[in-house]
Protein backbone atom coordinates (compact mmCIF):
# COMPACT_ATOMS: atom_id res chain seq x y z
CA UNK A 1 -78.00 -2.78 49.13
CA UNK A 2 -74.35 -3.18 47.57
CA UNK A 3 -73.79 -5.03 44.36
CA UNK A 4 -70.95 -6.55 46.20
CA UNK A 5 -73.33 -8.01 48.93
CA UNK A 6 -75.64 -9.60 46.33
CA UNK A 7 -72.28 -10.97 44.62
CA UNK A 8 -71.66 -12.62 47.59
CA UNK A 9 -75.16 -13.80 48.88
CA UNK A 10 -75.65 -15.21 44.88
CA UNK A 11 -72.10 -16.92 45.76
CA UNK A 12 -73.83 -18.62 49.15
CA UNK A 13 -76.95 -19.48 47.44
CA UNK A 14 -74.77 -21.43 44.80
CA UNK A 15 -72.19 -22.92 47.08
CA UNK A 16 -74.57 -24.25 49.60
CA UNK A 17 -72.73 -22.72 52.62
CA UNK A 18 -70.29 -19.87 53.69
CA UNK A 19 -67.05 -21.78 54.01
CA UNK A 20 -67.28 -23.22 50.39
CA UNK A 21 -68.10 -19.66 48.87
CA UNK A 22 -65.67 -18.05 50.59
CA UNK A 23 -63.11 -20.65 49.05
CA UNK A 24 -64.42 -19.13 45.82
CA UNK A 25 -64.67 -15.74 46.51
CA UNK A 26 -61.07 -15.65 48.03
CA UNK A 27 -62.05 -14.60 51.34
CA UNK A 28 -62.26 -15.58 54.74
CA UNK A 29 -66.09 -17.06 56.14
CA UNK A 30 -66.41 -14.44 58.85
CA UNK A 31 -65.87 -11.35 55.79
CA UNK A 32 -68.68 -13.54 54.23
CA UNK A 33 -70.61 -14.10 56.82
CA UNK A 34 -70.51 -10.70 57.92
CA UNK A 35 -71.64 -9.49 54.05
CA UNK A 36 -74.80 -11.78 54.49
CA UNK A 37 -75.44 -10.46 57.86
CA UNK A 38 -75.42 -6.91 56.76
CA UNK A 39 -77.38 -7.94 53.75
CA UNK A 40 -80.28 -9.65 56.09
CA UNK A 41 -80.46 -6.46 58.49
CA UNK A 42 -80.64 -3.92 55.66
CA UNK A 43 -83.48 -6.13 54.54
CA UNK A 44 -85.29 -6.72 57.79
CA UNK A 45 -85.72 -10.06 55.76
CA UNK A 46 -83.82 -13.70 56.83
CA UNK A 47 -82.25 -15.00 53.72
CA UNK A 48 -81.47 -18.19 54.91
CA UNK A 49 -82.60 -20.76 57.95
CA UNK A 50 -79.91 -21.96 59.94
CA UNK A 51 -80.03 -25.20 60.82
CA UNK A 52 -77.69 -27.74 62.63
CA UNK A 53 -74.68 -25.21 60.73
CA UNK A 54 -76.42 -25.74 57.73
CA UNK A 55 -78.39 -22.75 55.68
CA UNK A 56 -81.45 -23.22 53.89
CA UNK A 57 -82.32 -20.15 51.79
CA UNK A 58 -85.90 -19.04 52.93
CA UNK A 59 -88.73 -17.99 50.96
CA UNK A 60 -87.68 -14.35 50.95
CA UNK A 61 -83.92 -15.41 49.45
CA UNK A 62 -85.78 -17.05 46.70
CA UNK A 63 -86.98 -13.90 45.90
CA UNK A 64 -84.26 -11.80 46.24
CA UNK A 65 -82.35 -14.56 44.05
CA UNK A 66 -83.86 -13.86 41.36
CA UNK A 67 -83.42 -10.26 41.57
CA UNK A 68 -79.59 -10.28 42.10
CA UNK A 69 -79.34 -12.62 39.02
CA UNK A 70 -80.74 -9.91 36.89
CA UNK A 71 -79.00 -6.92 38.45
CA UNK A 72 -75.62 -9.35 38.90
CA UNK A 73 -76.42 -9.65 34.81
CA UNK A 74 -77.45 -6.48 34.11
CA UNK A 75 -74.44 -4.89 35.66
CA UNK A 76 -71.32 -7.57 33.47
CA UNK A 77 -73.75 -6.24 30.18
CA UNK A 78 -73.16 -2.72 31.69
CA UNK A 79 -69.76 -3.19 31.92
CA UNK A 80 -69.15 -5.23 28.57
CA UNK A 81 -70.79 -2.53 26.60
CA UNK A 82 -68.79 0.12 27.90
CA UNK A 83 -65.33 -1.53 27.96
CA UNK A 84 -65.52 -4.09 25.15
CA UNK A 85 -63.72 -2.48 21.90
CA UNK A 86 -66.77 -4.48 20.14
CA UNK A 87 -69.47 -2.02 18.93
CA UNK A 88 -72.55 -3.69 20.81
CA UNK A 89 -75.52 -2.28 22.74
CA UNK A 90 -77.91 0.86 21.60
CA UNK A 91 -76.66 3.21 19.58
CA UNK A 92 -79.48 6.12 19.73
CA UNK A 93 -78.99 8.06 16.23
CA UNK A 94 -80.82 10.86 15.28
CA UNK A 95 -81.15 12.35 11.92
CA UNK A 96 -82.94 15.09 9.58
CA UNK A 97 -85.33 13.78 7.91
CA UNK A 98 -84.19 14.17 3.99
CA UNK A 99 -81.01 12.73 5.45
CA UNK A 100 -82.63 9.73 6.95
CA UNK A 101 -84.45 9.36 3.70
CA UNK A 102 -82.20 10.12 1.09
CA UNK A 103 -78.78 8.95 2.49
CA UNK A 104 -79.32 6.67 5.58
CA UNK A 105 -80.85 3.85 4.16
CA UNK A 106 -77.83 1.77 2.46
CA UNK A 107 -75.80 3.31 5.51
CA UNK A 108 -77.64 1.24 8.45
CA UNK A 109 -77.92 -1.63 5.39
CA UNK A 110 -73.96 -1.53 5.69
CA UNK A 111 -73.87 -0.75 9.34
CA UNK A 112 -76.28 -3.45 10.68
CA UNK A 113 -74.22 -6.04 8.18
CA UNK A 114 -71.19 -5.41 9.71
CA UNK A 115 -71.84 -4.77 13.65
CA UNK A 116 -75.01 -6.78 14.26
CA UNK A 117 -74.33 -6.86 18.14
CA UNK A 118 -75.28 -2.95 17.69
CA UNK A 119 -79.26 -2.29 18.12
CA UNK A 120 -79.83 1.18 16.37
CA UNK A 121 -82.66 3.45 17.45
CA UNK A 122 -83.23 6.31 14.78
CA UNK A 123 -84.85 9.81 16.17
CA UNK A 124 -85.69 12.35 12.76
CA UNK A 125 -86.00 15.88 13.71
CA UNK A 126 -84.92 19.09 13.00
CA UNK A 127 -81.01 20.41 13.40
CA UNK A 128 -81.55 22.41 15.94
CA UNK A 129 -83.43 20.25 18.70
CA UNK A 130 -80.98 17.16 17.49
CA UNK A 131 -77.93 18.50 18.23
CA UNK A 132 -79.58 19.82 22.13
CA UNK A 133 -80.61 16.02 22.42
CA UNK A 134 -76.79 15.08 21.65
CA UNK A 135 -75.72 18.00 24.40
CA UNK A 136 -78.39 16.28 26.97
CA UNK A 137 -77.01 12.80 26.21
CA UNK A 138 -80.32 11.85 24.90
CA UNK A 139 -78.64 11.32 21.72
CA UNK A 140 -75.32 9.47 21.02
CA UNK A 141 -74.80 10.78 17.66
CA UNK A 142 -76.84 12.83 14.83
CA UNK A 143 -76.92 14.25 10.83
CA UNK A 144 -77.47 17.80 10.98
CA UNK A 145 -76.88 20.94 8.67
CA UNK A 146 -75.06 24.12 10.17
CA UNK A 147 -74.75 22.92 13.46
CA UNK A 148 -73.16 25.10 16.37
CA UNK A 149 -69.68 25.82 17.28
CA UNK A 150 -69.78 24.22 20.50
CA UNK A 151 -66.54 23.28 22.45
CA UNK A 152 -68.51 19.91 23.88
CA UNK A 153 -68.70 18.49 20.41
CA UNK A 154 -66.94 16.96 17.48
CA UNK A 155 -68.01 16.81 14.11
CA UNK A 156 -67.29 14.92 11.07
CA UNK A 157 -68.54 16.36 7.59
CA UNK A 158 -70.38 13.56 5.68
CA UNK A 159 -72.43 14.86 2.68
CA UNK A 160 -72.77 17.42 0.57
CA UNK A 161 -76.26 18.75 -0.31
CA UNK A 162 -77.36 21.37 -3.00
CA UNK A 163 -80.45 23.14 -1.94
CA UNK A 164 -83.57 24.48 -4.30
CA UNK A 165 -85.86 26.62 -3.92
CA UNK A 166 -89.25 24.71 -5.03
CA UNK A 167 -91.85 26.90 -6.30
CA UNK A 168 -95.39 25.41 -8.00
CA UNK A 169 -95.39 25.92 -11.82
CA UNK A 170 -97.74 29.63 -11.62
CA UNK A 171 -94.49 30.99 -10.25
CA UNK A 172 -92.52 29.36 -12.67
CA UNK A 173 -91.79 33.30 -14.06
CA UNK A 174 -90.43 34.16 -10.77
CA UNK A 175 -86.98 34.49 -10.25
CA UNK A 176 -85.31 35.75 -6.92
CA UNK A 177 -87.35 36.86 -3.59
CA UNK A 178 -87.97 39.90 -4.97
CA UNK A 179 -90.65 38.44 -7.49
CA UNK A 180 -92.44 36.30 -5.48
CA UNK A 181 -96.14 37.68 -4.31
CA UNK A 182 -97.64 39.18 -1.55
CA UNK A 183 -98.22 37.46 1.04
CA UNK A 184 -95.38 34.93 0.79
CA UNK A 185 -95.92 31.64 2.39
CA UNK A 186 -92.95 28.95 3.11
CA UNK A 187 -93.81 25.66 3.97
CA UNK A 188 -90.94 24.18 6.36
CA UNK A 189 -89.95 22.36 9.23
CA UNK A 190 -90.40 23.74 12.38
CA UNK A 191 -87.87 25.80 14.62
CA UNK A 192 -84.37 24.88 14.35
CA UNK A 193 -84.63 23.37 11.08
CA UNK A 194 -81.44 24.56 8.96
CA UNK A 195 -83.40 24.63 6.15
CA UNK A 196 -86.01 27.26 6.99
CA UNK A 197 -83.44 29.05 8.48
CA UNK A 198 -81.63 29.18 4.82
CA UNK A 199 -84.95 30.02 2.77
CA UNK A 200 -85.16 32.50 5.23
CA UNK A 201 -81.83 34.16 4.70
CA UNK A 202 -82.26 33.70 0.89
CA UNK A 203 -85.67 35.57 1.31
CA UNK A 204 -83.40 38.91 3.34
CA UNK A 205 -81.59 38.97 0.01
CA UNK A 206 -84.25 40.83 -1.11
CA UNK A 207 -85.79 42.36 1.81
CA UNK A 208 -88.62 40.22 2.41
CA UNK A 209 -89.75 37.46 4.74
CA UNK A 210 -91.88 35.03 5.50
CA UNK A 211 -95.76 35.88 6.07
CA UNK A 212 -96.84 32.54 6.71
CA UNK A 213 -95.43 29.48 7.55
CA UNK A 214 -96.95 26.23 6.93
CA UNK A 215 -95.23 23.59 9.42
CA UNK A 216 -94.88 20.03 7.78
CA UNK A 217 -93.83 17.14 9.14
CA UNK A 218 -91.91 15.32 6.10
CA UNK A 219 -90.58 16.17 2.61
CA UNK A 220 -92.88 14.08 1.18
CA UNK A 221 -95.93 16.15 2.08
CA UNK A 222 -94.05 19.07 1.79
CA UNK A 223 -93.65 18.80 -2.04
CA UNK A 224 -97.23 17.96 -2.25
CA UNK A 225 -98.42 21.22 -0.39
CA UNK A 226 -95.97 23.26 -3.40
CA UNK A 227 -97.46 21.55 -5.92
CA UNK A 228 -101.17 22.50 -4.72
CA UNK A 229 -99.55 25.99 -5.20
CA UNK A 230 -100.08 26.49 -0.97
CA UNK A 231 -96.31 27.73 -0.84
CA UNK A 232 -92.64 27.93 -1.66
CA UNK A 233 -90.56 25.67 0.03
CA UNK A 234 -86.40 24.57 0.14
CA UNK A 235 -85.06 21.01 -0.23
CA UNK A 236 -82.05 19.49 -1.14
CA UNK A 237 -82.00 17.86 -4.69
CA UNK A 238 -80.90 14.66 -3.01
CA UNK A 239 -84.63 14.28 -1.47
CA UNK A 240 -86.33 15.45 -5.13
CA UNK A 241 -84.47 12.35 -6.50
CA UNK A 242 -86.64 10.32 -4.63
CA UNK A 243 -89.97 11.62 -6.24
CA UNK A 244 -89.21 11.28 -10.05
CA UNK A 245 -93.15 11.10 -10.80
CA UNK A 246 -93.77 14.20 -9.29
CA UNK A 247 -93.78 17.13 -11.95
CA UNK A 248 -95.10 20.23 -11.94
CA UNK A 249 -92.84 22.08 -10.03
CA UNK A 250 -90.70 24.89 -10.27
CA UNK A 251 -87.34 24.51 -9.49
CA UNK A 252 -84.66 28.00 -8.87
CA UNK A 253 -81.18 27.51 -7.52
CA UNK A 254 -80.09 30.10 -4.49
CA UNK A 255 -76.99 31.45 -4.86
CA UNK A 256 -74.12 29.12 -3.58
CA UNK A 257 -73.49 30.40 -0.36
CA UNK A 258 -76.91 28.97 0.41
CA UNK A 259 -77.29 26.10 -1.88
CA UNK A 260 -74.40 23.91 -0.75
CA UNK A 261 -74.66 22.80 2.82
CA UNK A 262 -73.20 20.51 4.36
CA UNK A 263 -74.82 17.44 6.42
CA UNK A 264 -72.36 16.80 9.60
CA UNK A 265 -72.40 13.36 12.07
CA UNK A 266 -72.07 15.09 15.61
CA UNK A 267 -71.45 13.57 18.99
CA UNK A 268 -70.10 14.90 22.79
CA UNK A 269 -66.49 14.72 23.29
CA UNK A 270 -66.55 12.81 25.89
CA UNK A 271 -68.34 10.01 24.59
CA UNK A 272 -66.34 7.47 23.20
CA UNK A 273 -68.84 3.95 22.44
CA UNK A 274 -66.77 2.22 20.05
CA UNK A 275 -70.68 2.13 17.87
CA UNK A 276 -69.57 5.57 17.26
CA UNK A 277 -66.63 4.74 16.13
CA UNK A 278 -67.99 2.30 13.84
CA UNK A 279 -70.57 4.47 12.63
CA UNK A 280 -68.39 7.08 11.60
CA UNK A 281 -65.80 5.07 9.88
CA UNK A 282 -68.92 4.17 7.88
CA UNK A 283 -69.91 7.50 6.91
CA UNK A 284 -65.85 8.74 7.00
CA UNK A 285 -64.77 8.51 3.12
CA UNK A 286 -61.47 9.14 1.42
CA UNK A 287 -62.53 11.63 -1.07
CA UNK A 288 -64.47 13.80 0.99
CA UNK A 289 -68.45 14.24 1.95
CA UNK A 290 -70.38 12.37 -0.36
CA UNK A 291 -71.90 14.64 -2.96
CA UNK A 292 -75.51 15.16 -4.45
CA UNK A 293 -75.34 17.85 -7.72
């Protein structure tokens, strides 16, 4: 079944004959004629009763009426979203999840005031995975930390984090890898998160390495598993800002080659929805990445 044919049998149904829809389709009645004949057979269905050189849509045309309106409709919002400079349709963003807590949230305010046509679906999840759902075109854009060097993708540097190393106030005396006990558990994302894979670095420093890992699902419980004195963890500062009322924690600072990361927007090459566009003149800044200190 061609879109073209439905096109034209939608033109029929409308004009109540051929020779009047071929007037408005700019053809001759035979071509259209022809197009509903081909239509009917493909079918095994009669579309229309013909009667004294008059058609009658049938039962079956109904039907298949109200099916070409939606693909006939579906197909012009197919075509408007992908040709129209006007950011509109889904925009599928994923994010890390301190940066969807500490830095999205006046960002889609901002975005969803100015390009309200654009419906934004938000996916949190570690670096890694993110920027594979971006490769897969499961994702059209995401915030990740250290992402990879890959030829398919461009990149646009948007904040500035400094990382901590959160400890729970008996290790308060501790300072560097080397002083931390035996067994050493991290609590952390899970695989692919930039994060862990920095904490882990920081603990090489010194020759050690994780012994346990306790896999959490946000920041939020994360601190609270620290502070029960379960593990040592890394965040950025940005995300301890948005617990002021928790104390009792133990904050050291890595040295800077693993402190400061930045937090990149990242989308294929050869995508080019103007909601990306719009996004990332959002997040695009004169002075730089945004910082947190």
């Amino acid at each position: 079944m061609d879109i073209s044919d439905l096109q034209v049998f939608k033109a029929v149904v409308e004009a109540g004959g051929i020779s009047r829809a071929a007037e408005q389709l700019h053809r001759v009645p035979s071509n259209v004629t022809t197009r509903i004949q081909k239509l009917e057979e493909s079918l095994g269905l009669a579309l229309f009763n013909r009667e004294r050189n008059r058609l009658r849509i049938t039962p079956a045309g109904t039907r298949l009426l109200a099916y070409a309106e939606q693909m006939l409709q579906l197909r012009q919002q197919a075509l408007d979203d992908l040709t129209s400079p006007v950011p509109a349709g889904t925009l599928r963003l994923g994010s890390m999840e301190s940066t969807a807590a500490a830095r999205l949230p006046s960002i889609l305010v901002d975005f969803h005031a100015r390009f309200d046509k654009v419906e934004l679906e938000l996916a949190t999840g570690a670096s890694g995975p993110l920027v594979d759902r971006v490769l897969q075109g499961k994702l059209d854009v995401a915030l990740v930390a250290d992402p990879v060097d890959d030829h398919r993708l461009l990149r646009l540097p948007c904040f500035e984090e400094q990382l901590v190393v959160v400890k729970p106030a008996s290790l308060a005396h501790t300072r560097g890898p080397g002083q931390l006990p035996e067994p050493l558990t991290v609590v952390g994302f899970t695989q692919g998160c930039s994060y862990r894979d920095r904490i882990e670095r920081w603990l090489a420093t010194a020759h050690r390495r994780c012994d346990r890992l306790i896999e959490i699902p946000s920041h939020h419980t994360m601190l609270a598993c620290v502070l029960a004195g379960m593990g040592v963890a890394m965040v950025p500062k940005s995300v301890l800002a948005l617990h002021p009322t928790i104390t009792g924690l133990s904050l050291e600072d890595p040295d800077t080659e693993i402190a400061e990361a930045t937090t990149y927007l990242v989308w294929r090459r050869d995508s080019a929805l103007p909601a990306i566009t719009a996004l990332r003149d959002i997040l695009a800044k004169p002075t730089g990445a945004q910082t947190s200190r």
